[in-house]
C-alpha atoms as a PDB file:
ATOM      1  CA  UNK A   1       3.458  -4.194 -31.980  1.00  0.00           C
ATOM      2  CA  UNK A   2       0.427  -5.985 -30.583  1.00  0.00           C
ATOM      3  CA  UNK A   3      -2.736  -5.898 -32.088  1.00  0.00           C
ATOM      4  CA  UNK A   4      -5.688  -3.746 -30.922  1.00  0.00           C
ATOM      5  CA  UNK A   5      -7.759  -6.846 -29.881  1.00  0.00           C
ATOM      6  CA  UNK A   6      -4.706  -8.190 -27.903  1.00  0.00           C
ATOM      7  CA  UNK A   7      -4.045  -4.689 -26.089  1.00  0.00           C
ATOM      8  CA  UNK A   8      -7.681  -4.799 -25.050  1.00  0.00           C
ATOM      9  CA  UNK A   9      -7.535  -7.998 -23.778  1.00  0.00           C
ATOM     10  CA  UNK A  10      -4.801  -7.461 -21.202  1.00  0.00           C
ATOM     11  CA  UNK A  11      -5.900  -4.293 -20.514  1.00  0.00           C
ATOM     12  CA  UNK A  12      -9.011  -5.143 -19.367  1.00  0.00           C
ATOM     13  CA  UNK A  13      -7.208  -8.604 -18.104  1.00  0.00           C
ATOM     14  CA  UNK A  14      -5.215  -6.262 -16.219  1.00  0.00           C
ATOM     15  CA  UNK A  15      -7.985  -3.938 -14.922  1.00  0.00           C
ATOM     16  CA  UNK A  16      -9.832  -6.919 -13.372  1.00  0.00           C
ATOM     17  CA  UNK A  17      -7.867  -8.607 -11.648  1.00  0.00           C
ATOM     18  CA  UNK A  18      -6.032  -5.278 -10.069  1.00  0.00           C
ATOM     19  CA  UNK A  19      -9.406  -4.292  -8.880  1.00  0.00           C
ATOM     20  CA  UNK A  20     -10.402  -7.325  -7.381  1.00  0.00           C
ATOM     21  CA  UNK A  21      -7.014  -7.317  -5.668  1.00  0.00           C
ATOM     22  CA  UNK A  22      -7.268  -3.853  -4.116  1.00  0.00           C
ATOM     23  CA  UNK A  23     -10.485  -5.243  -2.862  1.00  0.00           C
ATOM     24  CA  UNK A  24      -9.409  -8.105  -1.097  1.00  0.00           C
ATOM     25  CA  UNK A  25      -6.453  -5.855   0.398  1.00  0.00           C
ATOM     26  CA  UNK A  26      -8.839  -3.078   1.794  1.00  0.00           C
ATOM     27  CA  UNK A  27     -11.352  -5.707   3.213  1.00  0.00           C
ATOM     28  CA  UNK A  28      -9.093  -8.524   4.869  1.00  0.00           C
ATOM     29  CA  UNK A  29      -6.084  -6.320   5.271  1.00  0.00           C
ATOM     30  CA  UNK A  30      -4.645  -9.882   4.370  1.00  0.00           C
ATOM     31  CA  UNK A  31      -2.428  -8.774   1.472  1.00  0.00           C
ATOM     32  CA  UNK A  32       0.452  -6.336   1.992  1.00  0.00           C
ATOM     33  CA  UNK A  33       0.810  -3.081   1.027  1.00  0.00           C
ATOM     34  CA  UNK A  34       3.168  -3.503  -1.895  1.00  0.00           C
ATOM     35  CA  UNK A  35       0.986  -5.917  -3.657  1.00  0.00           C
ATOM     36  CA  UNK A  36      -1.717  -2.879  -3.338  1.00  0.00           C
ATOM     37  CA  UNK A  37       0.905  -0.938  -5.000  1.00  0.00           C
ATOM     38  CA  UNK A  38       1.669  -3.564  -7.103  1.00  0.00           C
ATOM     39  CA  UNK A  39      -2.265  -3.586  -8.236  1.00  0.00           C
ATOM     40  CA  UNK A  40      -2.245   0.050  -8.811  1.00  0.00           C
ATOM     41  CA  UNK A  41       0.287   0.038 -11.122  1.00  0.00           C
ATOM     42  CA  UNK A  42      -2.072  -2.158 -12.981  1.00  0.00           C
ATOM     43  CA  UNK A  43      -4.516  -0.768 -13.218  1.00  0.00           C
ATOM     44  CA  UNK A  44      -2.377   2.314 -14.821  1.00  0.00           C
ATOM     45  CA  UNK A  45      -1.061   0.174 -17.367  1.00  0.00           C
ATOM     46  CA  UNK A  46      -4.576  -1.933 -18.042  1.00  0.00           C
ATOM     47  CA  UNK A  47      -6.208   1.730 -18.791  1.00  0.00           C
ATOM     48  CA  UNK A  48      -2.748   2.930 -20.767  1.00  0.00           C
ATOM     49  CA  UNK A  49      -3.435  -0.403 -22.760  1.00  0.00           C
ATOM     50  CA  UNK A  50      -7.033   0.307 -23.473  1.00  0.00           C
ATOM     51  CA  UNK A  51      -6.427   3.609 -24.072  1.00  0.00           C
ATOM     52  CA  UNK A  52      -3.834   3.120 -26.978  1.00  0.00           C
ATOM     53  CA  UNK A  53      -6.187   0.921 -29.046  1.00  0.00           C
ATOM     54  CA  UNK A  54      -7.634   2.432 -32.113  1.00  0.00           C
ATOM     55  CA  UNK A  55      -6.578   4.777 -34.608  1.00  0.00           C
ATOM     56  CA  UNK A  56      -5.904   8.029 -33.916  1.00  0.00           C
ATOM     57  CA  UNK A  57      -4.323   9.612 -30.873  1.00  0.00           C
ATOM     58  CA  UNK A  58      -3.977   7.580 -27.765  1.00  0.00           C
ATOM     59  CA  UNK A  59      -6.921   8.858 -25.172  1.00  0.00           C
END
């Protein structure tokens, strides 16, 4: 299992750089629609990610 620091690394890895690709897809239109859903997907699992670090129960 990876550690907490590690987990929010990519997540937030993750969130960036699907963000700034939605973006770039809904102000060129240059990148195709799958790679939007490709970038929504992470941003799911950059917040899933973030959201399991920590003790307790996963947010």
């Amino acid at each position: 299992m990876a550690s907490d620091q590690t987990k929010l690394i990519a997540g937030a890895a993750l969130l960036v750089l699907s963000t700034l690709l939605l973006m770039a897809a809904g102000l060129s239109g240059l990148v195709p629609l799958v790679l939007a859903g490709v970038a929504t997907a992470g941003l799911a699992l950059g917040s899933l990610l973030i959201g399991t670090t920590g003790k307790g129960r996963a947010v």
